[in-house]
Protein backbone atom coordinates (compact mmCIF):
# COMPACT_ATOMS: atom_id res chain seq x y z
CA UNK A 1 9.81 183.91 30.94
CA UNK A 2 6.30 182.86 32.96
CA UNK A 3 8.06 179.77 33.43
CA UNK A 4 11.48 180.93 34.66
CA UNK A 5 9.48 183.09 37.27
CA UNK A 6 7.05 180.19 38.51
CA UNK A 7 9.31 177.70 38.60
CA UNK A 8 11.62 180.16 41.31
CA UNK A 9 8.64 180.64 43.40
CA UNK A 10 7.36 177.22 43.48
CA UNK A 11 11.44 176.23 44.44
CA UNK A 12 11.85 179.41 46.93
CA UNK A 13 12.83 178.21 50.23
CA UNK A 14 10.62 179.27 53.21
CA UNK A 15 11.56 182.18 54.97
CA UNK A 16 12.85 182.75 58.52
CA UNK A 17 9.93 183.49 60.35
CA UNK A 18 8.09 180.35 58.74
CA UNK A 19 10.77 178.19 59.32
CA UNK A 20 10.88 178.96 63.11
CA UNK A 21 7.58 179.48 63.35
CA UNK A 22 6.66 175.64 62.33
CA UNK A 23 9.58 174.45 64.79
CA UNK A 24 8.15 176.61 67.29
CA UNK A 25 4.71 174.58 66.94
CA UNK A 26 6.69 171.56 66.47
CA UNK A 27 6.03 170.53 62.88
CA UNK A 28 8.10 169.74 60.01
CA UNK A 29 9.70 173.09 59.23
CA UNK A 30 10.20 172.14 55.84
CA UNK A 31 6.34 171.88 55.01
CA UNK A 32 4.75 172.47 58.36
CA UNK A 33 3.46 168.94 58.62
CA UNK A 34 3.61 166.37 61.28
CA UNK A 35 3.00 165.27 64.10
CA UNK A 36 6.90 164.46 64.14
CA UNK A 37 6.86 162.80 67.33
CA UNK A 38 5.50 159.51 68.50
CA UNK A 39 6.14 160.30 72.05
CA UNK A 40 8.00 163.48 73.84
CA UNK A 41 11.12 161.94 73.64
CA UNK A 42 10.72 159.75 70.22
CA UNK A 43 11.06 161.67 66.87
CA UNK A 44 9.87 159.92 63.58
CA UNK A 45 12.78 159.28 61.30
CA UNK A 46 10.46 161.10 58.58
CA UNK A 47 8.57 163.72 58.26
CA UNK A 48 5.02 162.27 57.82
CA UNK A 49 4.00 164.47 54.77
CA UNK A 50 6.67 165.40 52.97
CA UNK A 51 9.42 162.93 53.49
CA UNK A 52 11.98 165.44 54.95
CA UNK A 53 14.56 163.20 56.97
CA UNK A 54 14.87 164.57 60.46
CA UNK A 55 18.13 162.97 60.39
CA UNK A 56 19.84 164.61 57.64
CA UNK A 57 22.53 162.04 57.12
CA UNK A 58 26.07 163.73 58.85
CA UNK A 59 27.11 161.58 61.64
CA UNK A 60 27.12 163.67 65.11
CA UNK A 61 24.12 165.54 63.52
CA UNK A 62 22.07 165.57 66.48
CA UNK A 63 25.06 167.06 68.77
CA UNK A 64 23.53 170.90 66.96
CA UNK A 65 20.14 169.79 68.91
CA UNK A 66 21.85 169.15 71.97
CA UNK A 67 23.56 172.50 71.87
CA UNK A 68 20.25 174.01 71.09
CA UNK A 69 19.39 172.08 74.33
CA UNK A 70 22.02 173.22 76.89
CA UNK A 71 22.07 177.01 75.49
CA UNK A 72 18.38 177.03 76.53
CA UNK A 73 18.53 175.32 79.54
CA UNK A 74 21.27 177.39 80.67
CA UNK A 75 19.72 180.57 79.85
CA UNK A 76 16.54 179.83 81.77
CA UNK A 77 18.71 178.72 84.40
CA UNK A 78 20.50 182.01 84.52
CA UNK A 79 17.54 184.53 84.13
CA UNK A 80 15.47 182.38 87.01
CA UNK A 81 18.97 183.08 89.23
CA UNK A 82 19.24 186.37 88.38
CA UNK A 83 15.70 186.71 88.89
CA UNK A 84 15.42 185.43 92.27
CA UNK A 85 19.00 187.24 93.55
CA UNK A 86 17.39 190.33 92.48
CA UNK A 87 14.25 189.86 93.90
CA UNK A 88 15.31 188.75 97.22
CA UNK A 89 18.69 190.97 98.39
CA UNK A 90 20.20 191.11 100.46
CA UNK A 91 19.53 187.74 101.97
CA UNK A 92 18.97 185.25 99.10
CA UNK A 93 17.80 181.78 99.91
CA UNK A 94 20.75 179.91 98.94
CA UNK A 95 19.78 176.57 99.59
CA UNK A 96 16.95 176.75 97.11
CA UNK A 97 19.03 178.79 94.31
CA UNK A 98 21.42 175.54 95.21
CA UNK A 99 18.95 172.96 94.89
CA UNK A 100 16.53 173.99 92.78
CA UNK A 101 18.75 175.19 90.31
CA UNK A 102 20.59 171.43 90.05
CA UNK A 103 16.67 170.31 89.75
CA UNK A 104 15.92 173.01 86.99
CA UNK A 105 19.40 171.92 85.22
CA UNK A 106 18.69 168.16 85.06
CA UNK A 107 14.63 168.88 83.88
CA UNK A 108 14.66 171.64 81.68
CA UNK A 109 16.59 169.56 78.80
CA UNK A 110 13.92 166.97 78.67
CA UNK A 111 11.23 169.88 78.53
CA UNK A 112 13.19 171.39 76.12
CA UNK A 113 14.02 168.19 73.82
CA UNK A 114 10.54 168.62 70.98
CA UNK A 115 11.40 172.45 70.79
CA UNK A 116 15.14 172.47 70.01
CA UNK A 117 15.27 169.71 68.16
CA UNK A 118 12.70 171.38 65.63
CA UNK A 119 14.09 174.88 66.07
CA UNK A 120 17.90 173.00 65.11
CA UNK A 121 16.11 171.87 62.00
CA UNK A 122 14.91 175.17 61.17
CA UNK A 123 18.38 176.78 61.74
CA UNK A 124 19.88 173.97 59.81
CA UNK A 125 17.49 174.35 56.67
CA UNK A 126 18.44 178.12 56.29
CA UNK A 127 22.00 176.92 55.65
CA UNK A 128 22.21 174.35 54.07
CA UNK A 129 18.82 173.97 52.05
CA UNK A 130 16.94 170.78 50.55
CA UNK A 131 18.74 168.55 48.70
CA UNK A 132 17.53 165.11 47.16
CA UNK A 133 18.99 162.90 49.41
CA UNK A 134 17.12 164.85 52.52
CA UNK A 135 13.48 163.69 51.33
CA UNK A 136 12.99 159.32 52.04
CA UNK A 137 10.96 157.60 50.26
CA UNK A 138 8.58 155.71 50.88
CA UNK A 139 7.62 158.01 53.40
CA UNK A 140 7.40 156.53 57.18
CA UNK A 141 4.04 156.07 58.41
CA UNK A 142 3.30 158.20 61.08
CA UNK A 143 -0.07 159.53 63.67
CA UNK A 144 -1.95 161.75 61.42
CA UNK A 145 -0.77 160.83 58.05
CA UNK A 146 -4.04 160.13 56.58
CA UNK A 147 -5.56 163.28 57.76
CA UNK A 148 -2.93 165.53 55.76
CA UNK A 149 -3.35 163.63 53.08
CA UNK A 150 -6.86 164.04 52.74
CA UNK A 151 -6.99 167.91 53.35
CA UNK A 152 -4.57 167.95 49.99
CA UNK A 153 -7.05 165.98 48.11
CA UNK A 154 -4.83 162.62 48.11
């Protein structure tokens, strides 16, 4: 009966707040290791310590990152607008709510890109858990492999 019990804890999946909180610091949220980018824009196809595809195999997968993307972008967009109407009736300065919105609309997605494509993972792992075929092996080589390694004593 030991067994039964430790073999559901070591196979419990991680709860809500951990997996959000490792997207949130942009690590695997699987394991919480990483880095899992190579550059702001580049994302390894691996996680570096545990394997986890960040691709998990479903063509159109990353479309769920891009609407991660545009909700945030969009809601920024709206609370700055808000923000600034409110702040500045009755004579808002249109030509900068005009402008500077279009500017916050085309740069906030590429800010945006390491968070929600993390946080999508995280949202993704709570329904549809771990599977065999989401963990590649031989994991890829990535910055900072060696160092996670060696903290676990491999």
């Amino acid at each position: 009966m030991a067994d039964g019990r430790n073999r559901f804890l070591v196979h419990r999946p991680p709860r809500i707040l951990t997996l959000f909180g490792r997207a949130l610091r942009l690590r695997c949220p699987n394991c919480g290791g990483g880095p899992l980018f190579v550059r702001w824009l580049t994302v390894l196809p691996n996680c570096p310590t545990c394997g986890f595809a960040l691709e998990r195999g479903e063509s159109g997968y990353q479309v769920g990152s891009y609407m991660f993307n545009l909700i945030a972008s969009e809601m920024l967009f709206a609370v700055i607008f808000v923000g600034v109407l409110l702040a500045t009736w009755p004579t808002p300065p249109w030509a900068l709510l005009q402008y500077g919105g279009g500017a916050l609309m085309l740069l906030a997605p590429v800010l945006f890109f390491p968070w929600t494509k993390t946080l999508f993972l995280a949202f993704d792992l709570l329904f549809r858990p771990l599977t065999d075929d989401d963990m590649r092996w031989p994991r890829e080589p990535g910055p900072g492999r060696g160092v996670a390694q060696r903290r676990r004593g491999r």
